[in-house]
C-alpha atoms as a PDB file:
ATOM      1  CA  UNK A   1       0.000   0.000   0.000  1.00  0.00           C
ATOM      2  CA  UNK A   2       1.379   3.288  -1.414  1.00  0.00           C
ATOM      3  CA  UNK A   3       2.154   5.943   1.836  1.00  0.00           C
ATOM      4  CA  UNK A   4      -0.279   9.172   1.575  1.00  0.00           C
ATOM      5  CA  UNK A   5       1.342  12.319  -0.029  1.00  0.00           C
ATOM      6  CA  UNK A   6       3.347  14.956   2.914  1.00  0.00           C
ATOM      7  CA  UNK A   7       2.250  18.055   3.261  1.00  0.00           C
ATOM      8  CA  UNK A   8       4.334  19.285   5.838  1.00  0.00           C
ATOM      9  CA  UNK A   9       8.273  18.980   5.823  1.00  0.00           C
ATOM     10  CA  UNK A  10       9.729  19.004   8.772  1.00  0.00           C
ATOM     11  CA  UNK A  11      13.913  19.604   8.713  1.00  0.00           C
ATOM     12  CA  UNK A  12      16.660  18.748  11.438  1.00  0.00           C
ATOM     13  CA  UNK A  13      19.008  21.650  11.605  1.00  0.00           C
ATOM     14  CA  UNK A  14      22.353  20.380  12.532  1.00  0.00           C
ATOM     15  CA  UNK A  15      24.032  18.566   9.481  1.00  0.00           C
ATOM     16  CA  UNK A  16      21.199  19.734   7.192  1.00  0.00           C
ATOM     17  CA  UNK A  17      19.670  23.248   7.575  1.00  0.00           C
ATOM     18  CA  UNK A  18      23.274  24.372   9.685  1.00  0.00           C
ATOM     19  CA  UNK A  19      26.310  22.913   8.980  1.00  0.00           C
ATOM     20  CA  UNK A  20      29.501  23.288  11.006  1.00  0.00           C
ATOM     21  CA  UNK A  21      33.342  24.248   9.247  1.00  0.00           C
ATOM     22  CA  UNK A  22      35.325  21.586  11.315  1.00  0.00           C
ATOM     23  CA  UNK A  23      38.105  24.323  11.063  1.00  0.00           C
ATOM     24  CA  UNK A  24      37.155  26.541  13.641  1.00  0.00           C
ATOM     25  CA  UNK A  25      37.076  24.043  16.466  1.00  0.00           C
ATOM     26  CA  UNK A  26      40.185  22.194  14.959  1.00  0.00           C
ATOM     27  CA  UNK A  27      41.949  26.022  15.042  1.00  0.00           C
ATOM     28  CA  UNK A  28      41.099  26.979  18.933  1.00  0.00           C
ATOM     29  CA  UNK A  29      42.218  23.556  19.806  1.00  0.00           C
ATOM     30  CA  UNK A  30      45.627  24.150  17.480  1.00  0.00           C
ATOM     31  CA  UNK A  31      45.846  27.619  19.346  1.00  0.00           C
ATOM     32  CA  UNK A  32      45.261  26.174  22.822  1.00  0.00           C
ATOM     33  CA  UNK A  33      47.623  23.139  22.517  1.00  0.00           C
ATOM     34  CA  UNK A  34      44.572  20.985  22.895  1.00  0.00           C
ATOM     35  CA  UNK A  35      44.025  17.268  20.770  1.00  0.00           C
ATOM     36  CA  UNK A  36      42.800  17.469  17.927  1.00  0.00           C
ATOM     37  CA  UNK A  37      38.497  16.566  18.177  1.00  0.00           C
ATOM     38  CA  UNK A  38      38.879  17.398  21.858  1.00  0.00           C
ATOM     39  CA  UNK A  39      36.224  20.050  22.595  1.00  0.00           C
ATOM     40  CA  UNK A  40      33.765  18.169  20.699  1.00  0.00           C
ATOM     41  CA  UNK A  41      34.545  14.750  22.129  1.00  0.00           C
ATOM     42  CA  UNK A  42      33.604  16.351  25.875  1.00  0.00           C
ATOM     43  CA  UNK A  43      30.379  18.304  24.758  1.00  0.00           C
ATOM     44  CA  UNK A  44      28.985  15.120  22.768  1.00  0.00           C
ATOM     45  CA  UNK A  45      29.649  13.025  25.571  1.00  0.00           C
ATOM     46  CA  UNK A  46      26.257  11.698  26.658  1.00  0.00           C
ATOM     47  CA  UNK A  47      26.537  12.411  30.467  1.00  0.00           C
ATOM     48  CA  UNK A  48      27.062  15.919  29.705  1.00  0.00           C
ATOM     49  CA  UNK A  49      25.044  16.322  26.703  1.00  0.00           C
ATOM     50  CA  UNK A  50      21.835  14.706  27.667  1.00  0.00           C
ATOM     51  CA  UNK A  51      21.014  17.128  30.433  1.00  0.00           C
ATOM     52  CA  UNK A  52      21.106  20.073  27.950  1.00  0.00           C
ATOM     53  CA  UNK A  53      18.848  17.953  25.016  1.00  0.00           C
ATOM     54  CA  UNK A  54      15.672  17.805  27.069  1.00  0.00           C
ATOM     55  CA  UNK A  55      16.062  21.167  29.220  1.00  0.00           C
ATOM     56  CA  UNK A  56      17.503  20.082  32.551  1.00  0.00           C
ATOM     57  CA  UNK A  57      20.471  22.206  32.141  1.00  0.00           C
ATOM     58  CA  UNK A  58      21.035  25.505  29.900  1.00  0.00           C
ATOM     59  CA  UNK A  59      23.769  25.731  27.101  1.00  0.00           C
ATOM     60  CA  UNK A  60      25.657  28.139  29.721  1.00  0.00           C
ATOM     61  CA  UNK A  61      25.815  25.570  32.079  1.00  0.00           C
ATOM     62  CA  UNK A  62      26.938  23.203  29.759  1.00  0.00           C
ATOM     63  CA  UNK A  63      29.605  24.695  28.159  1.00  0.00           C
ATOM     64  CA  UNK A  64      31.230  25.335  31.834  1.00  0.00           C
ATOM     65  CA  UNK A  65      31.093  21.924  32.030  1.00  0.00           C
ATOM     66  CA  UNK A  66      33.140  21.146  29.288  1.00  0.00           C
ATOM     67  CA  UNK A  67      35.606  23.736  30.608  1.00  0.00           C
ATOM     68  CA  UNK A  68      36.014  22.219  33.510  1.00  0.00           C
ATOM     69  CA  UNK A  69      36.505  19.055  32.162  1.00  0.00           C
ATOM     70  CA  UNK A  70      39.685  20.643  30.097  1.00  0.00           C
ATOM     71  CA  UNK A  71      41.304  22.259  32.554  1.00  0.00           C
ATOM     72  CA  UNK A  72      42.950  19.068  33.824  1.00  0.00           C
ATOM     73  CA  UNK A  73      44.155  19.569  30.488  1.00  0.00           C
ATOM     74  CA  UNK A  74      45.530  22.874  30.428  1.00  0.00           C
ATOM     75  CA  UNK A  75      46.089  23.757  34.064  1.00  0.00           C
ATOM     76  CA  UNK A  76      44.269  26.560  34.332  1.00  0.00           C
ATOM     77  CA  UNK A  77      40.641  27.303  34.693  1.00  0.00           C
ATOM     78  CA  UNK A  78      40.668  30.434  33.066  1.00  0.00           C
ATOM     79  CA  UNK A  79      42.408  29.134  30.334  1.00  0.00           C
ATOM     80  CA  UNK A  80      39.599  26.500  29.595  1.00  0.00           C
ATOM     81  CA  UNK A  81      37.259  28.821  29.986  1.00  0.00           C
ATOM     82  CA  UNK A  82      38.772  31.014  27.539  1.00  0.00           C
ATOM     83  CA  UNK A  83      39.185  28.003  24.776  1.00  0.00           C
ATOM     84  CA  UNK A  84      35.470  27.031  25.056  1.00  0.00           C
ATOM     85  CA  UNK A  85      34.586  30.745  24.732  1.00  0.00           C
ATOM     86  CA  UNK A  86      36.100  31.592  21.450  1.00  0.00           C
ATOM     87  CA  UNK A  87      35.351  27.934  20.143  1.00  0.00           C
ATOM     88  CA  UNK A  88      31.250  28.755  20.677  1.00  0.00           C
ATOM     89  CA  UNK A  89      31.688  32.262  19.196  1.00  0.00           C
ATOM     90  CA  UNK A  90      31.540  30.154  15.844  1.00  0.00           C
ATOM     91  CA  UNK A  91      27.534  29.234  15.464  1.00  0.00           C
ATOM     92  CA  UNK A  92      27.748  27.310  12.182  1.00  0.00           C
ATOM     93  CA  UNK A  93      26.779  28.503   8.886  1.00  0.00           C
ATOM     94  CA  UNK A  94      22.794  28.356   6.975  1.00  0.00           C
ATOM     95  CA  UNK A  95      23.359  25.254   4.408  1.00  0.00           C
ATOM     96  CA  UNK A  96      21.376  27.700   1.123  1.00  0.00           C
ATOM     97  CA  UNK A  97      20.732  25.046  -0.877  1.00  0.00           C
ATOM     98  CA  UNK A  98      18.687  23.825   2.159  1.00  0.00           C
ATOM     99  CA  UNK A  99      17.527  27.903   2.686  1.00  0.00           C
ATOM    100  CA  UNK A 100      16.308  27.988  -0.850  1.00  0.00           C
ATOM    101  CA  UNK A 101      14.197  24.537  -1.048  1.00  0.00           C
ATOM    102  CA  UNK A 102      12.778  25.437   2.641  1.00  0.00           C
ATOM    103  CA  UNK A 103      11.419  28.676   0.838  1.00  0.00           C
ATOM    104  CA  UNK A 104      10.486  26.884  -2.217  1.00  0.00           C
ATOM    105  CA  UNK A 105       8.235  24.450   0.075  1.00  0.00           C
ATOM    106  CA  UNK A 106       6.893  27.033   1.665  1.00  0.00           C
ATOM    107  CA  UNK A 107       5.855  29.293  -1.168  1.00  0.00           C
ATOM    108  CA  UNK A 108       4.530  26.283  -2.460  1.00  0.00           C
ATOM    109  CA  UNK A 109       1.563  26.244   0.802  1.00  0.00           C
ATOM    110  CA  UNK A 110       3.719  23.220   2.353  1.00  0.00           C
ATOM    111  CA  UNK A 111       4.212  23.885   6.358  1.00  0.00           C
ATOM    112  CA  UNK A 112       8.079  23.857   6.959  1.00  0.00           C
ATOM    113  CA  UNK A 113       8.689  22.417  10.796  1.00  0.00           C
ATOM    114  CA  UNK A 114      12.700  23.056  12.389  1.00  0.00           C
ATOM    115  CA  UNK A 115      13.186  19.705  14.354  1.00  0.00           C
ATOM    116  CA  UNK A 116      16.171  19.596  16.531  1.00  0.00           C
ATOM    117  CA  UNK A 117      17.801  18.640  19.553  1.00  0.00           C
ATOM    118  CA  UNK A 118      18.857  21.732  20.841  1.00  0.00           C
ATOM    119  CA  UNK A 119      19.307  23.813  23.680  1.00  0.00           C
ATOM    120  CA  UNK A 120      17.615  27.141  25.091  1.00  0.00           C
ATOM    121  CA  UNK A 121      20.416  28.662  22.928  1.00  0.00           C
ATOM    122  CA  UNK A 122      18.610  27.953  19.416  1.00  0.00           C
ATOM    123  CA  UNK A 123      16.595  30.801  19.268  1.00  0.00           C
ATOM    124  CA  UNK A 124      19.908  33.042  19.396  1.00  0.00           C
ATOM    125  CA  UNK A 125      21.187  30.886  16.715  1.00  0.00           C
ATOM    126  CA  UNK A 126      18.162  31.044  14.809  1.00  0.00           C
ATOM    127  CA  UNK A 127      18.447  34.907  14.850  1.00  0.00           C
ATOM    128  CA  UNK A 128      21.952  35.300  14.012  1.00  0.00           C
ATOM    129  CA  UNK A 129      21.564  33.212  11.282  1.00  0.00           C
ATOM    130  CA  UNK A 130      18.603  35.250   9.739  1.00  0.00           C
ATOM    131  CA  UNK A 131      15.985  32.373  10.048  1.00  0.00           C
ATOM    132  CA  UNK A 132      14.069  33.474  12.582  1.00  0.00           C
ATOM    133  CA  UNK A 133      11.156  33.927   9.756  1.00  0.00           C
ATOM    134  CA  UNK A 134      12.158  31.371   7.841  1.00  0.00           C
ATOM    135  CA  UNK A 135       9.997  28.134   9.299  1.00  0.00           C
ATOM    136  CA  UNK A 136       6.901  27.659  10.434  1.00  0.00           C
ATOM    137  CA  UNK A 137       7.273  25.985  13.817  1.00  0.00           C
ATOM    138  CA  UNK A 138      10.270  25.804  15.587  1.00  0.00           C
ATOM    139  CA  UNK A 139      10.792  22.337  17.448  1.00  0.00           C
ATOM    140  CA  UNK A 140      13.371  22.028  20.422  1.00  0.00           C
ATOM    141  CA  UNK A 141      14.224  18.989  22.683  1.00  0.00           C
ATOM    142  CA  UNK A 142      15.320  20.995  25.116  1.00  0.00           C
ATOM    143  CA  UNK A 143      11.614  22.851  25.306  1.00  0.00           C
ATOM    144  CA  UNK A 144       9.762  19.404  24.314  1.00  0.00           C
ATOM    145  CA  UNK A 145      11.994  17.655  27.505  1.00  0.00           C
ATOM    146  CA  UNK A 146      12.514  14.691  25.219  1.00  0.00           C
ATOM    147  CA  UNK A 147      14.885  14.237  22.045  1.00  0.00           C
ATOM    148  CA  UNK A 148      15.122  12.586  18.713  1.00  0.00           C
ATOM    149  CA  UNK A 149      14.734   9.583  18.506  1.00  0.00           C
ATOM    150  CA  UNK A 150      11.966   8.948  20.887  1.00  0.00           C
ATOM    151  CA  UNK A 151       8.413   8.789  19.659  1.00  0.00           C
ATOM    152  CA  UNK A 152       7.061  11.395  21.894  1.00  0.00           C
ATOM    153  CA  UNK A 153       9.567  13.735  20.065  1.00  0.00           C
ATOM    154  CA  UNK A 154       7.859  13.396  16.874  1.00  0.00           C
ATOM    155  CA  UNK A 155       4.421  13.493  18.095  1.00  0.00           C
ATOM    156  CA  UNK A 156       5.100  17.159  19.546  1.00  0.00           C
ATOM    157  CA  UNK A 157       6.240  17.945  16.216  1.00  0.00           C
ATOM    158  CA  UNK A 158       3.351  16.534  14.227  1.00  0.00           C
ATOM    159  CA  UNK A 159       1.249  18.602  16.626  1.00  0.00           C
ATOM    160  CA  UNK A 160       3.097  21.807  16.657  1.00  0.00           C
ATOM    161  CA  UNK A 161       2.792  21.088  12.823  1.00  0.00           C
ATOM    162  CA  UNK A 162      -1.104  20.054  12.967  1.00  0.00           C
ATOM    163  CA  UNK A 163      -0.101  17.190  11.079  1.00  0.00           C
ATOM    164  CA  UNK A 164      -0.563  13.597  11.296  1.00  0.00           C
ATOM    165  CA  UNK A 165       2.021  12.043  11.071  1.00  0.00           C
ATOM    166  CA  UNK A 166       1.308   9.650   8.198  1.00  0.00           C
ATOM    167  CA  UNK A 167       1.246  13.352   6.186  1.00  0.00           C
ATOM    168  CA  UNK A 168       4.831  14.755   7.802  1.00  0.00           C
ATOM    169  CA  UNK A 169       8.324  14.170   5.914  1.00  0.00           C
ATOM    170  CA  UNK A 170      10.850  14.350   7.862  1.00  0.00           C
ATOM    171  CA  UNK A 171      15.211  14.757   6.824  1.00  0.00           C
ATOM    172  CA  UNK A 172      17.993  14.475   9.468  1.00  0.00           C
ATOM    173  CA  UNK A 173      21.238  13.469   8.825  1.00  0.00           C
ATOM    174  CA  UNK A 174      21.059  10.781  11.381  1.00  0.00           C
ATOM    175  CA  UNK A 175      20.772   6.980  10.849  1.00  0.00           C
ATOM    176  CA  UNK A 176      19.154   6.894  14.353  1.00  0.00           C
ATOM    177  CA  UNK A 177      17.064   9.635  14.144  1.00  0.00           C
ATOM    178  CA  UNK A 178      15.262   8.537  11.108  1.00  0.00           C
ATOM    179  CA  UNK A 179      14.239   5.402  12.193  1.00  0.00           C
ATOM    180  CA  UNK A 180      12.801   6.892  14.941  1.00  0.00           C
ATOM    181  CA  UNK A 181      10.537   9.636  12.546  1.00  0.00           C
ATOM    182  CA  UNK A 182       9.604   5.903  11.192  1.00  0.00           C
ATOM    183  CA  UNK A 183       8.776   3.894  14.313  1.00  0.00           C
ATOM    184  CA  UNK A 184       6.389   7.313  15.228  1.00  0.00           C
ATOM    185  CA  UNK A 185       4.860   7.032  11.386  1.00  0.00           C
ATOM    186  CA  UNK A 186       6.522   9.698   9.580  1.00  0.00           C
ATOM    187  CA  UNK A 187       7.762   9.539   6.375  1.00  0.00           C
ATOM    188  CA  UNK A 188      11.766   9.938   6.517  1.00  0.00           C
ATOM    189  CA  UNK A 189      14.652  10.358   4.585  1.00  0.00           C
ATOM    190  CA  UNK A 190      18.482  10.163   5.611  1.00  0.00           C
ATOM    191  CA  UNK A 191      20.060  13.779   4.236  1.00  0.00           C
ATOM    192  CA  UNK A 192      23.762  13.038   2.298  1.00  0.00           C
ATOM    193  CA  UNK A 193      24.010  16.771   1.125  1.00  0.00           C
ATOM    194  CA  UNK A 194      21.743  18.646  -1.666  1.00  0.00           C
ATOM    195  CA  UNK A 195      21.866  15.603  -4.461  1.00  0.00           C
ATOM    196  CA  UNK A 196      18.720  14.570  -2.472  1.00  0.00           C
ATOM    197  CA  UNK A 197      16.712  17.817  -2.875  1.00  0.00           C
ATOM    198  CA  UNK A 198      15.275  16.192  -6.486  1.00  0.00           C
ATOM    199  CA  UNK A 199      14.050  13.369  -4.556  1.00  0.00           C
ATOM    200  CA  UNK A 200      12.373  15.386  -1.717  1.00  0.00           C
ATOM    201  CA  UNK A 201      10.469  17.599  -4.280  1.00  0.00           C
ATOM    202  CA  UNK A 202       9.312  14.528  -5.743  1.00  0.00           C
ATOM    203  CA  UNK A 203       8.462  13.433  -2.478  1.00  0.00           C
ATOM    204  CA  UNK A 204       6.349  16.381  -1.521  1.00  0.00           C
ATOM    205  CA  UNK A 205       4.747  16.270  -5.280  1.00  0.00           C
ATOM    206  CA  UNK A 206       4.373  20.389  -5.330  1.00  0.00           C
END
């Protein structure tokens, strides 16, 4: 049995909306005498990453966790504190070729959900980026208090979409994620870079 059409698109932002010059981290930790992958290794680990994904803990907080968790590292708090700080200064750069078919979608009557694990520091992001008007809901773990993959995840953002699920495609760049957009009923699609905007038009059939 064929799947109903989408009619609402809802985009992770990390990896496919925002994407990340490995660069700048790989610079600070150059400039700091840090190894290489470092900064990202602590923040990504779960214990300390967790708390911040479903609200328990702000990205402030978080971040002076990491530091403290270098300065074993570099002997000096300050000095942690000071590589973290000019590491987060960098908030990632708007994918356009995502920007562009987000706008398409949406001048085409298709409702254009933001579905991220975040933290209560998204909607800065979101306005230094210039996207603040560019989706139709916005939804955050961290204000949802559960992340991708679970299933209540995805029904919060079929609601905040006023979708059913059945009628919600969803792209992340994340094996994990995507199955879990399936197990709740969505449609999904694993995002490898803009080769796969042809298939997501056809997908959406607008």
């Amino acid at each position: 049995m064929s799947r109903e059409r989408a009619t609402a698109l809802l985009v992770d932002f990390d990896g496919v909306l925002r994407r990340w010059d490995p660069a700048v981290a790989a610079g600070v930790e150059r400039e700091y005498g840090l190894t290489e992958g470092v900064l990202g290794e602590i923040a990504m680990s779960w214990g300390l990453l967790q708390p911040v994904l479903v609200g328990q803990m702000s990205h402030a907080a978080w971040m002076a966790s990491v530091a403290d968790a270098l300065t074993p590292s570099l002997g000096d708090p300050a000095r942690a504190r000071a590589a973290v700080d000019e590491w987060q200064r960098y908030r990632g750069e708007v994918d356009p070729d995502v920007l562009a078919f987000v706008r398409e979608v949406r001048a085409a009557g298709i409702r254009v959900g933001l579905g991220t694990n975040a933290t209560d520091l998204l909607d800065a992001d979101l306005a230094a980026l210039g996207l603040t008007d560019e989706l139709d809901v916005v939804v955050n773990s961290s204000v949802v208090g559960v992340h991708k993959p679970a299933k209540e995840y995805f029904q919060a953002a079929c609601a905040a979409l006023d979708t059913p699920p059945a009628r919600v495609l969803f792209v992340d760049d994340q094996d994990r994620a995507v199955a879990g957009a399936r197990v709740a009923g969505l449609s999904a699609h694993r995002w490898s870079g803009p080769a796969d905007l042809r298939y997501l038009r056809a997908a959406l059939a607008y």
